[in-house]
N, C-alpha and C. Protein backbone atom coordinates (compact mmCIF):
# COMPACT_ATOMS: atom_id res chain seq x y z
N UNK A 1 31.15 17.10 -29.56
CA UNK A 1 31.76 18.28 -30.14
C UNK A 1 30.76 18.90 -31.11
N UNK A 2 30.61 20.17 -30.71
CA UNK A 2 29.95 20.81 -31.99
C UNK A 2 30.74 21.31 -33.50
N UNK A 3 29.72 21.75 -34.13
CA UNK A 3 30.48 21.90 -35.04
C UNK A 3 30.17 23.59 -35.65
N UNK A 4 30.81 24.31 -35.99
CA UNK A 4 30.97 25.77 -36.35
C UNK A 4 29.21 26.09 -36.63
N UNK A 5 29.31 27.00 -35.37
CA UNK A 5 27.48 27.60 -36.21
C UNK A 5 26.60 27.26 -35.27
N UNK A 6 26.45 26.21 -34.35
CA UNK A 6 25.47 25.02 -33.51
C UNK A 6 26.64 25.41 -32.29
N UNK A 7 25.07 25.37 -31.24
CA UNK A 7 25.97 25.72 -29.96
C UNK A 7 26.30 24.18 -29.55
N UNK A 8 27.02 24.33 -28.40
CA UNK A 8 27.67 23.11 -28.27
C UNK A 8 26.46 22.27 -27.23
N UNK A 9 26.71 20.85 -26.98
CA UNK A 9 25.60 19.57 -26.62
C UNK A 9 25.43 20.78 -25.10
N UNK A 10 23.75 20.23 -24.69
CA UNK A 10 23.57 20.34 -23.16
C UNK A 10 24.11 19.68 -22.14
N UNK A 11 24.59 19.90 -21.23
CA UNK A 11 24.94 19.16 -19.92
C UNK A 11 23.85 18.55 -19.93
N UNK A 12 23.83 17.40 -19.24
CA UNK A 12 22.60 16.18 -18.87
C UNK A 12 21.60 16.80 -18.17
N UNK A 13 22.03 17.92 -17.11
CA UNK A 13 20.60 18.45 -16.70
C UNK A 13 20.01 19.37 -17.72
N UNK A 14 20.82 19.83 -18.27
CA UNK A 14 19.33 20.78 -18.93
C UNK A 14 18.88 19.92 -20.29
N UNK A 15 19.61 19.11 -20.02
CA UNK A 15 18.82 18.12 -21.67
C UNK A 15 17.67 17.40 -21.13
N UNK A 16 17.62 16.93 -19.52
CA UNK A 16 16.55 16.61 -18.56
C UNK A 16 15.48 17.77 -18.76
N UNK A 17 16.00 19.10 -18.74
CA UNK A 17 15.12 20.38 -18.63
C UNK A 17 14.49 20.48 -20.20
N UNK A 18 15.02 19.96 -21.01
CA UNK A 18 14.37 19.88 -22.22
C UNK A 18 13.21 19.02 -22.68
N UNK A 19 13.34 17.83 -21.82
CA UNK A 19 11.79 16.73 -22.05
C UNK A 19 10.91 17.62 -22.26
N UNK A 20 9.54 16.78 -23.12
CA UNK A 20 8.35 17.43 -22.90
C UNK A 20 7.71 17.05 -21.72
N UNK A 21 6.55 17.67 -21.42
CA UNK A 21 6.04 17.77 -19.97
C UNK A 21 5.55 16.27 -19.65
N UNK A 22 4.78 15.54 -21.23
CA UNK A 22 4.17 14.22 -21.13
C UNK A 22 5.87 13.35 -20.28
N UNK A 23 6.61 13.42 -20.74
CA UNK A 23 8.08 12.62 -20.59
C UNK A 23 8.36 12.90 -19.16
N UNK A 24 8.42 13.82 -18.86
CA UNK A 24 8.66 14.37 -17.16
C UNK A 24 7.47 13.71 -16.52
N UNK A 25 6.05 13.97 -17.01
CA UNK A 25 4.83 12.90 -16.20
C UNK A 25 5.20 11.31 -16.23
N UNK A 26 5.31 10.52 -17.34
CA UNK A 26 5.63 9.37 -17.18
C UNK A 26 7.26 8.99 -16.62
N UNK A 27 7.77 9.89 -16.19
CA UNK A 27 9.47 9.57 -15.34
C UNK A 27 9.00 9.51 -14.42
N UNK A 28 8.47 10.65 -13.73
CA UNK A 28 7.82 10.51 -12.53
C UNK A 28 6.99 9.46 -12.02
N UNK A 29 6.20 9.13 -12.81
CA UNK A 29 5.14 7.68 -12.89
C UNK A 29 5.96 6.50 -12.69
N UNK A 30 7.13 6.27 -13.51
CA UNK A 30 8.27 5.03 -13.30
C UNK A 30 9.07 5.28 -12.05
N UNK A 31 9.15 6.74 -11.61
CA UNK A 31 9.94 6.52 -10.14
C UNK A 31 9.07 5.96 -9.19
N UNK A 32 7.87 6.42 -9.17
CA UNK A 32 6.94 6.32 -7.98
C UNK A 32 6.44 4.72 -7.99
N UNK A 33 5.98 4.47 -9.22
CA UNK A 33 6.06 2.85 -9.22
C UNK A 33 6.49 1.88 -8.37
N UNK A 34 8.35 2.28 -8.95
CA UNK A 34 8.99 1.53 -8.90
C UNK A 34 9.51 1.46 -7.44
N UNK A 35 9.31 3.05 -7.30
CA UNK A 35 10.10 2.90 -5.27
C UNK A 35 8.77 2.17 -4.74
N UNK A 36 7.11 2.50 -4.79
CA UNK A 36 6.25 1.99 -4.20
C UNK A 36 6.14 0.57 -4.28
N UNK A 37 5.95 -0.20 -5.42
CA UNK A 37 6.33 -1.92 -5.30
C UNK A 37 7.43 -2.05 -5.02
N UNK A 38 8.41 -1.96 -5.15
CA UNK A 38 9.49 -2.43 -4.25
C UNK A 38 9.67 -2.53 -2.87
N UNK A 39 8.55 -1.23 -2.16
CA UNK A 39 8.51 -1.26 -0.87
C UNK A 39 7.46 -2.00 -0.61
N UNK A 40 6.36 -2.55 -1.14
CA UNK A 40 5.39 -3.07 -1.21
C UNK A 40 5.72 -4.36 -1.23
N UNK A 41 6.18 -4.91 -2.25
CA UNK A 41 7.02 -6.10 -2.32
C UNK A 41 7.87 -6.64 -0.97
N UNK A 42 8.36 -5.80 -0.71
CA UNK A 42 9.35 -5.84 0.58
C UNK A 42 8.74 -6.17 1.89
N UNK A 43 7.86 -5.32 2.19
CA UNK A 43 7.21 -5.42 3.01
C UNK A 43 5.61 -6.81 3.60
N UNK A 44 5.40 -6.97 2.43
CA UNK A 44 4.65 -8.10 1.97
C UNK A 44 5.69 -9.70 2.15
N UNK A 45 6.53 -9.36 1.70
CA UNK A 45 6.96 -10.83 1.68
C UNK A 45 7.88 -10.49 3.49
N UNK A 46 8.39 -9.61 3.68
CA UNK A 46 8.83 -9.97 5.27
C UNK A 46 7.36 -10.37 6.53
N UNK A 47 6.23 -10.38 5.80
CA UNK A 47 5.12 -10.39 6.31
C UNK A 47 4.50 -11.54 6.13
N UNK A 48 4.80 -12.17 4.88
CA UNK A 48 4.30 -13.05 4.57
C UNK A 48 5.06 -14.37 5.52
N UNK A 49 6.60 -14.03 5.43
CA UNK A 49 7.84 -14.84 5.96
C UNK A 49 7.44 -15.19 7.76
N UNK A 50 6.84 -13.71 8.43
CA UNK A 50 6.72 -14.02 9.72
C UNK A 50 5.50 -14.54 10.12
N UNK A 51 4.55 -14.40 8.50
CA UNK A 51 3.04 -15.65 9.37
C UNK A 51 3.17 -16.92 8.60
N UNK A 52 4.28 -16.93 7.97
CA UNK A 52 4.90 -18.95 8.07
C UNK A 52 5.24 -19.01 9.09
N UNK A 53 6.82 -18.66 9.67
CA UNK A 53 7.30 -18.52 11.10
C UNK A 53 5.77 -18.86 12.43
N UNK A 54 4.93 -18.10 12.09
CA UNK A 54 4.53 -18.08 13.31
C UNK A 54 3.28 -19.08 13.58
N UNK A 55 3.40 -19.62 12.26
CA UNK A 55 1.81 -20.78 11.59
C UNK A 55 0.24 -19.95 11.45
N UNK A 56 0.85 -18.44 11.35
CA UNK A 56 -0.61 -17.66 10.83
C UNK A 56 -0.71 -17.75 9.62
N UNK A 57 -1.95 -18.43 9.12
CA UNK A 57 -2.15 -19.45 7.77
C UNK A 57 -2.61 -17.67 7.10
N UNK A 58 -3.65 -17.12 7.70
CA UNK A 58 -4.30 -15.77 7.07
C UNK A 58 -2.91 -14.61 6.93
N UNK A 59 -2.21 -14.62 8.18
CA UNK A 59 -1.38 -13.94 8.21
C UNK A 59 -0.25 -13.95 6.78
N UNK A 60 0.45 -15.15 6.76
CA UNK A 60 1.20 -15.37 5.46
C UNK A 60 0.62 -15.47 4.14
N UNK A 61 -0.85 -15.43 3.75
CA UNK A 61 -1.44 -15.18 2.56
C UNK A 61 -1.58 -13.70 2.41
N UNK A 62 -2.05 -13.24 3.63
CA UNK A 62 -2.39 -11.41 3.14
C UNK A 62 -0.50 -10.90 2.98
N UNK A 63 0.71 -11.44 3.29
CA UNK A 63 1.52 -11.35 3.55
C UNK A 63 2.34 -11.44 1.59
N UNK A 64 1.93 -12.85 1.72
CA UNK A 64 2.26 -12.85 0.37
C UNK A 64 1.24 -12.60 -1.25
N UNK A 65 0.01 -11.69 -0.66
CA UNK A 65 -0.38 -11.38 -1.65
C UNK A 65 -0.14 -10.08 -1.76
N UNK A 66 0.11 -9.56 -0.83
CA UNK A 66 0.45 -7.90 -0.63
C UNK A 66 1.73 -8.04 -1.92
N UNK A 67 2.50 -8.91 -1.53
CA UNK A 67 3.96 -8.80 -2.25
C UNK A 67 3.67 -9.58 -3.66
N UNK A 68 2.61 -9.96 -3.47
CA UNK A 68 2.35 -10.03 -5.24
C UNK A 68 1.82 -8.97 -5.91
N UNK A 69 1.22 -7.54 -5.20
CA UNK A 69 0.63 -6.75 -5.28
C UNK A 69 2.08 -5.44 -5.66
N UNK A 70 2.99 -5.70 -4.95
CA UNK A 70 3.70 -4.80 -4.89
C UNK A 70 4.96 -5.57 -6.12
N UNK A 71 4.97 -6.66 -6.28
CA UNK A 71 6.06 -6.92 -7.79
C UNK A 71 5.41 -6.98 -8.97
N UNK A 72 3.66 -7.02 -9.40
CA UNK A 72 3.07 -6.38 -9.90
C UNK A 72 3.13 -4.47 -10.31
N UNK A 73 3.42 -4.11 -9.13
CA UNK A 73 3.56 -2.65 -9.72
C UNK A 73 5.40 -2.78 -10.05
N UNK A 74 5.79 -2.98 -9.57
CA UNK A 74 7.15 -2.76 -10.25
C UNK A 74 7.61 -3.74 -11.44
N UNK A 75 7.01 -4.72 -11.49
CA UNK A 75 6.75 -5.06 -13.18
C UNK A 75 6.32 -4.42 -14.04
N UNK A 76 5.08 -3.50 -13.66
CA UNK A 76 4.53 -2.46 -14.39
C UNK A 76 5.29 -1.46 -14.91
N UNK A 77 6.37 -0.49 -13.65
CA UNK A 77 7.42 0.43 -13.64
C UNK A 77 8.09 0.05 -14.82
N UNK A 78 8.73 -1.06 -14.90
CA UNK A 78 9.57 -1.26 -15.83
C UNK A 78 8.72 -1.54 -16.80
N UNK A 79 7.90 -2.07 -17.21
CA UNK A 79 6.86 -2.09 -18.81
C UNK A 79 6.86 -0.50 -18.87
N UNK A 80 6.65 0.39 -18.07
CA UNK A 80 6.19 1.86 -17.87
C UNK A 80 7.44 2.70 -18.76
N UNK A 81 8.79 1.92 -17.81
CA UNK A 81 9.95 2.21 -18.47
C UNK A 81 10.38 2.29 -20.43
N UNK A 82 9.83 1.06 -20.46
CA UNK A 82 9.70 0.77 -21.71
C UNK A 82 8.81 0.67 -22.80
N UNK A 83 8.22 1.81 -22.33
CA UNK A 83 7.19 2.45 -22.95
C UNK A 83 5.47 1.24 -23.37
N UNK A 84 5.77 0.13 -22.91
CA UNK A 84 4.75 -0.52 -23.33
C UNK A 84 3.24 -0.69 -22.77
N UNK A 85 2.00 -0.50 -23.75
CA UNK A 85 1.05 -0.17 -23.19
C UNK A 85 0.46 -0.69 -22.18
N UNK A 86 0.77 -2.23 -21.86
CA UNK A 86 0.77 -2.97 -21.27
C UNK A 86 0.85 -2.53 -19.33
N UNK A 87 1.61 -1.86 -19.14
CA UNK A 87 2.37 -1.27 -17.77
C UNK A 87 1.20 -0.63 -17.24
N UNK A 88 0.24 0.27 -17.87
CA UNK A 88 -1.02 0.61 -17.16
C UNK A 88 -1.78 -0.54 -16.60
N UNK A 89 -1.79 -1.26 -17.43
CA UNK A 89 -3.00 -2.68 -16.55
C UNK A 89 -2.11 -3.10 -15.58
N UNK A 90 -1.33 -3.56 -15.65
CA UNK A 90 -0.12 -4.22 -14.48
C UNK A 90 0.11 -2.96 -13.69
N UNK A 91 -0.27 -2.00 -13.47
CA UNK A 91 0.36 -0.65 -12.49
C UNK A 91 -1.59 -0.92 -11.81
N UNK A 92 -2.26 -0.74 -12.71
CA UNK A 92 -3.67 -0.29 -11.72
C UNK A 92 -4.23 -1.73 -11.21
N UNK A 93 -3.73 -2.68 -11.91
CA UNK A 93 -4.44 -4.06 -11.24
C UNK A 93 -3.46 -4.08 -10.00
N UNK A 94 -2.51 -3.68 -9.85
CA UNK A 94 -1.72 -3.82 -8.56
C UNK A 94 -2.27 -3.13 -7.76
N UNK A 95 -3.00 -1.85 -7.82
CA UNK A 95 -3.87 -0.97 -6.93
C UNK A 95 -5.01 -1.51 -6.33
N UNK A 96 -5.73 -2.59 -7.17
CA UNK A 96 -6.93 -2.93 -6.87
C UNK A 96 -6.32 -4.24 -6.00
N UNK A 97 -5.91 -5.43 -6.51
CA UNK A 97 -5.18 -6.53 -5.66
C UNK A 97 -4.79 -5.73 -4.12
N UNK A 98 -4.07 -5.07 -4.16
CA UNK A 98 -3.44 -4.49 -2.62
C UNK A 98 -4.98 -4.07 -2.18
N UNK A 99 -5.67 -3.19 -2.82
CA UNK A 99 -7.02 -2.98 -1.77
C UNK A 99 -7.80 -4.23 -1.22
N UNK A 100 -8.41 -5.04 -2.40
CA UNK A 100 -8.89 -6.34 -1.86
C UNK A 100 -8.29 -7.19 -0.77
N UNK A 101 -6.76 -7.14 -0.92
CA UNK A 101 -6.41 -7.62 0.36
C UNK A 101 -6.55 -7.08 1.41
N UNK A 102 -6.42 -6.13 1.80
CA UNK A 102 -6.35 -5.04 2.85
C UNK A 102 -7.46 -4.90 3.55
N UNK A 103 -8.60 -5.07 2.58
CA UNK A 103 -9.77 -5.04 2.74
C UNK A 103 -10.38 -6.44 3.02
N UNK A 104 -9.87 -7.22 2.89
CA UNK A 104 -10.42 -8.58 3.38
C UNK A 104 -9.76 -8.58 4.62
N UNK A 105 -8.55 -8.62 4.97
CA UNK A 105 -7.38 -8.52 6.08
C UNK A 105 -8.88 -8.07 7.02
N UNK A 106 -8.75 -6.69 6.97
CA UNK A 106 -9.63 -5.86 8.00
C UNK A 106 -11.13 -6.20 8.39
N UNK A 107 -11.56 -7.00 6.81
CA UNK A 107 -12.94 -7.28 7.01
C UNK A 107 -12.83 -9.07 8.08
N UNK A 108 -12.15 -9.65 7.96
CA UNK A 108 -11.94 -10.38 8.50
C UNK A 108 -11.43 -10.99 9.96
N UNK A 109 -10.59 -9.66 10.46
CA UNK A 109 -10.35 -9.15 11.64
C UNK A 109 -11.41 -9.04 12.08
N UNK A 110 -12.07 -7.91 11.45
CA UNK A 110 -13.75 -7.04 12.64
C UNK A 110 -14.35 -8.65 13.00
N UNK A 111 -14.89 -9.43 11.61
CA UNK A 111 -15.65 -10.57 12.03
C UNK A 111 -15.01 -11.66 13.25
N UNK A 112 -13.85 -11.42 13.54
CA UNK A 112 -13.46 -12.72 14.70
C UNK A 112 -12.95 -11.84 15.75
N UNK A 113 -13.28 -10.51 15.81
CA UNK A 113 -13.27 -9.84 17.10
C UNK A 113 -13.88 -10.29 18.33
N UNK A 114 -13.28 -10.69 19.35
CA UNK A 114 -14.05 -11.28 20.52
C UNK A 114 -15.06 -10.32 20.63
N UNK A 115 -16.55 -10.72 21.38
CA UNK A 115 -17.33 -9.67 22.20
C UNK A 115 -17.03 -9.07 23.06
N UNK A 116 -16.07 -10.01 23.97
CA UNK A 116 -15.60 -9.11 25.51
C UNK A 116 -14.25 -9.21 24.87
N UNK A 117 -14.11 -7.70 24.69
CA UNK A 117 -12.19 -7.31 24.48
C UNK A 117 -11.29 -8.10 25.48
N UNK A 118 -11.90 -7.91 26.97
CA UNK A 118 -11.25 -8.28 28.23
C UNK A 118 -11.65 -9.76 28.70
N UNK A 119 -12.01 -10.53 27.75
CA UNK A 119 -11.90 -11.93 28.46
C UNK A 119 -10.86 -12.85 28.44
N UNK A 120 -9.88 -12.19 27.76
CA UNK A 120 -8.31 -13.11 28.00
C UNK A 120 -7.50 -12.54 29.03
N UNK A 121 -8.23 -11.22 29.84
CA UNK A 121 -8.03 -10.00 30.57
C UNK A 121 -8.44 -10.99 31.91
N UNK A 122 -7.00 -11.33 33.28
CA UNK A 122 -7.40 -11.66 34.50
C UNK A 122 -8.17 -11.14 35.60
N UNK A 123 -9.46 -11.47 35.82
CA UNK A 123 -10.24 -10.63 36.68
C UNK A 123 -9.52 -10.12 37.76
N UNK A 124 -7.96 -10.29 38.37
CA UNK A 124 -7.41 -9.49 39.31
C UNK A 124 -7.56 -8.22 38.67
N UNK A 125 -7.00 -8.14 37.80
CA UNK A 125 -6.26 -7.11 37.30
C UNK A 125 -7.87 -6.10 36.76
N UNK A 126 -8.68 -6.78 36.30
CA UNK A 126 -10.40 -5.78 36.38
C UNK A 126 -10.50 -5.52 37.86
N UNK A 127 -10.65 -6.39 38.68
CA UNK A 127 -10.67 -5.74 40.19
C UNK A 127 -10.01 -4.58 40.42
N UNK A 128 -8.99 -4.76 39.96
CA UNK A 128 -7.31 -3.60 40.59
C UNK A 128 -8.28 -2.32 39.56
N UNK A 129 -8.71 -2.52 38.42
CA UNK A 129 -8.65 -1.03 37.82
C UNK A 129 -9.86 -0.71 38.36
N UNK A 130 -10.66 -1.51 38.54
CA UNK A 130 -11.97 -0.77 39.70
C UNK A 130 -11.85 0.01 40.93
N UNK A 131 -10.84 -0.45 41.82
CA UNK A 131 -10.09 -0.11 42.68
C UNK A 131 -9.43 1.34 42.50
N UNK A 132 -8.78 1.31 41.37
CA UNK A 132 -8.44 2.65 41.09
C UNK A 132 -9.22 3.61 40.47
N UNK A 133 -10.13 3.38 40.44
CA UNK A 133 -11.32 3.78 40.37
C UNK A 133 -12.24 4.18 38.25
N UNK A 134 -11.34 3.22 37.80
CA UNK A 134 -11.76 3.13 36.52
C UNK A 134 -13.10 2.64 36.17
N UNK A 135 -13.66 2.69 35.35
CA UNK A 135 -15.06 2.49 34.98
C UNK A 135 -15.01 1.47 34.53
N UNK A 136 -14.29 0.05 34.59
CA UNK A 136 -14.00 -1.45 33.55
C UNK A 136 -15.45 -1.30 32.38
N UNK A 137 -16.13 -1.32 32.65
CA UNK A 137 -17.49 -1.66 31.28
C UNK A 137 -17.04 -0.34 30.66
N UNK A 138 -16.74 1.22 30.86
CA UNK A 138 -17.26 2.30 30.19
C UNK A 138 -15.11 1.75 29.30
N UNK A 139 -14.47 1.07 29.47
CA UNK A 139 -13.24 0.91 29.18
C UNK A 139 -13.17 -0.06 28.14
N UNK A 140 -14.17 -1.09 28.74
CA UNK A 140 -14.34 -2.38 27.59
C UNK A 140 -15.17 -1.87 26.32
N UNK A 141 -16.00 -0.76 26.23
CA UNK A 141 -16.69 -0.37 25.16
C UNK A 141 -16.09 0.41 24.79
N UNK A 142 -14.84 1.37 25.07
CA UNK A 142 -14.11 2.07 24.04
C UNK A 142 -13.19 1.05 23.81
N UNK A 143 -12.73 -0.02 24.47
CA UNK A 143 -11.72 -0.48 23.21
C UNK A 143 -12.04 -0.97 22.62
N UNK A 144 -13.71 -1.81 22.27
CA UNK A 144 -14.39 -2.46 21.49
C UNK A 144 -14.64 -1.40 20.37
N UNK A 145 -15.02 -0.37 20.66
CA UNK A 145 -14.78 0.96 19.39
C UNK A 145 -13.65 1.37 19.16
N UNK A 146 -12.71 1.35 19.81
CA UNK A 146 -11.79 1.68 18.66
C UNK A 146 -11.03 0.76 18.21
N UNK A 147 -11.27 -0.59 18.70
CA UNK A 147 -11.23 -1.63 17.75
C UNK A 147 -11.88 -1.69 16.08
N UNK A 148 -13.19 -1.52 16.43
CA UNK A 148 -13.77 -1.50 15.45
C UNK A 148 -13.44 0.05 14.18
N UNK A 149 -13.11 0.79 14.55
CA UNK A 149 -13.16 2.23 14.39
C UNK A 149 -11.76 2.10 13.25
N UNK A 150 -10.83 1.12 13.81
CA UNK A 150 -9.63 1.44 13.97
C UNK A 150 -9.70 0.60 12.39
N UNK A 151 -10.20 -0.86 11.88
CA UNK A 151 -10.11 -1.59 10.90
C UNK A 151 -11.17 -0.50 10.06
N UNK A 152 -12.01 0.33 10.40
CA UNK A 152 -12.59 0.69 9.67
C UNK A 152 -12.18 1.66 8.60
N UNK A 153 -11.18 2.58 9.50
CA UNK A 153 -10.40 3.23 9.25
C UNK A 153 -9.12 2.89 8.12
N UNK A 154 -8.86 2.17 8.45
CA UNK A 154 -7.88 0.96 7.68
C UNK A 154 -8.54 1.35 6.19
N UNK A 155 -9.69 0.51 6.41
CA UNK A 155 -10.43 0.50 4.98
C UNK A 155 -10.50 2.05 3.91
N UNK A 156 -11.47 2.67 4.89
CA UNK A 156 -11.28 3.79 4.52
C UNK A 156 -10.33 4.46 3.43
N UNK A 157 -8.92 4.64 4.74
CA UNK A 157 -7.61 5.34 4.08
C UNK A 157 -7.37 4.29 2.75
N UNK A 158 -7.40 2.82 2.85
CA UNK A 158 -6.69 1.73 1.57
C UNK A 158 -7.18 2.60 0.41
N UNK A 159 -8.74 2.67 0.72
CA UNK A 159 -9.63 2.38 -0.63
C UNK A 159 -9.01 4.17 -1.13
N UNK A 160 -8.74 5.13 -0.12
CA UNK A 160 -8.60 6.73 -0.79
C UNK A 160 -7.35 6.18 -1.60
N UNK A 161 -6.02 5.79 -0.79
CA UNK A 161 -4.90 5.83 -1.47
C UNK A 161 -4.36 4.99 -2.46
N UNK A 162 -5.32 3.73 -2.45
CA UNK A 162 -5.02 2.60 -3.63
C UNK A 162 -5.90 3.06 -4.69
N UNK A 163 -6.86 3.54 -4.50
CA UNK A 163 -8.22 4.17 -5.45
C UNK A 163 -7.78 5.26 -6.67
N UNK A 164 -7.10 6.36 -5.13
CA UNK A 164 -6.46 7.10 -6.23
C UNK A 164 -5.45 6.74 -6.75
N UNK A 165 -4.18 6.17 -6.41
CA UNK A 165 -3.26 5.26 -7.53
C UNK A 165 -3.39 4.85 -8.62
N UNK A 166 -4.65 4.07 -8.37
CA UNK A 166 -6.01 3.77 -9.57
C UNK A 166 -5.64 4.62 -10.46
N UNK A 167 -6.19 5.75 -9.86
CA UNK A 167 -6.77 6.55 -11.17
C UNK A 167 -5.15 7.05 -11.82
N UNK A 168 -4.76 7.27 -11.09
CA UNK A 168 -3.69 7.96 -11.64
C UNK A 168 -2.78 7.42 -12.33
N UNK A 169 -2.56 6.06 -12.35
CA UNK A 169 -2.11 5.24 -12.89
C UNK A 169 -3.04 5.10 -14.35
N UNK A 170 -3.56 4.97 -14.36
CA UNK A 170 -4.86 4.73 -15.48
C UNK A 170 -4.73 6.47 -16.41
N UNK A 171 -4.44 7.15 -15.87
CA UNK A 171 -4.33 9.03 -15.96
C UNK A 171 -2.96 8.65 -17.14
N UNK A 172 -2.27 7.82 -16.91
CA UNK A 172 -0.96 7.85 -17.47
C UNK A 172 -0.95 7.41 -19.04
N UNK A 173 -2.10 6.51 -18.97
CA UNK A 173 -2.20 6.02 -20.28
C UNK A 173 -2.25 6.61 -21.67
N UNK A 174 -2.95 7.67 -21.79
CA UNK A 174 -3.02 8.71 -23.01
C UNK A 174 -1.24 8.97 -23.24
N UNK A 175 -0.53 9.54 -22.02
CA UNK A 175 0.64 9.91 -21.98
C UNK A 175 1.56 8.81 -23.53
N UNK A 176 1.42 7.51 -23.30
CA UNK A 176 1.98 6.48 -24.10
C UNK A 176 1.83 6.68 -25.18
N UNK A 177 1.04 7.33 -25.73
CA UNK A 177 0.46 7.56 -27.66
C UNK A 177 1.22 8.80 -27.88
């Protein structure tokens, strides 16, 4: 209730419309956080769960470090939440952890790539695509490239979108003072 003279309280949105701009940057910073490790988290540990299941020893470590990567940032969210300075290191070390994995994942793949894509491939079935008149060698060297092309790529995109997270996460810090 107001009182004679003073207009009366804002509805909740425009008292939202009243933050300063720093307050609207760090809300935004705690949503994005918090939806991204959580999905990170999520996704990591159902990953981690199916290379126990399946006895992929590499598989369930990149599985469950991803999801240490991703409850790291949403530990952060909520330090972020609560204003403590702390939430920047725990938000950008979660950026760098998820790249290193990602980046080992992929670097580790390329290195145990067979030479011949097609040697678990039954020579009927190379006969048959000769037959139909496919090129088998000009076939085995594009999927050997875009094998390779394909983890490279991987890398690539991690390092743009965890990199910049990085920064931007790190961008947030002045915001706290």
């Amino acid at each position: 209730m107001s009182t004679p003279g003073q207009p009366p309280p804002l509805p909740p949105d425009a008292a939202a419309a009243r933050l300063s701009h720093d307050e609207l940057r760090l809300r935004r910073a705690y949503r994005f956080a918090r939806l991204n490790g959580g999905s990170i988290a999520i996704i990591g540990g159902v990953c981690g769960i199916v290379g126990l299941l399946a006895t992929d020893l590499p598989g369930f470590s990149v599985g469950i470090l991803a999801a240490l990567a991703g409850f790291m940032e949403y530990r952060g969210s909520q330090m972020l939440e609560a204003r403590r300075e702390a939430a920047i290191s725990w938000l950008a070390s979660s950026q760098l952890l998820l790249f290193l994995v990602i980046a080992a994942y992929a670097c580790s793949r390329l290195m145990a790539a067979p030479r011949d894509p097609f040697e678990a491939v039954p020579p009927e079935l190379l006969s048959y695509l000769d037959r139909l008149g496919i090129e088998v060698e000009l076939l085995r060297e594009l999927v050997s490239e875009a094998f390779f092309y394909t983890y490279i790529a991987l890398i690539a995109i991690t390092f743009l979108y965890q990199g910049g997270l990085f920064y931007y996460y790190l961008s947030r810090r002045k915001l706290l003072h």
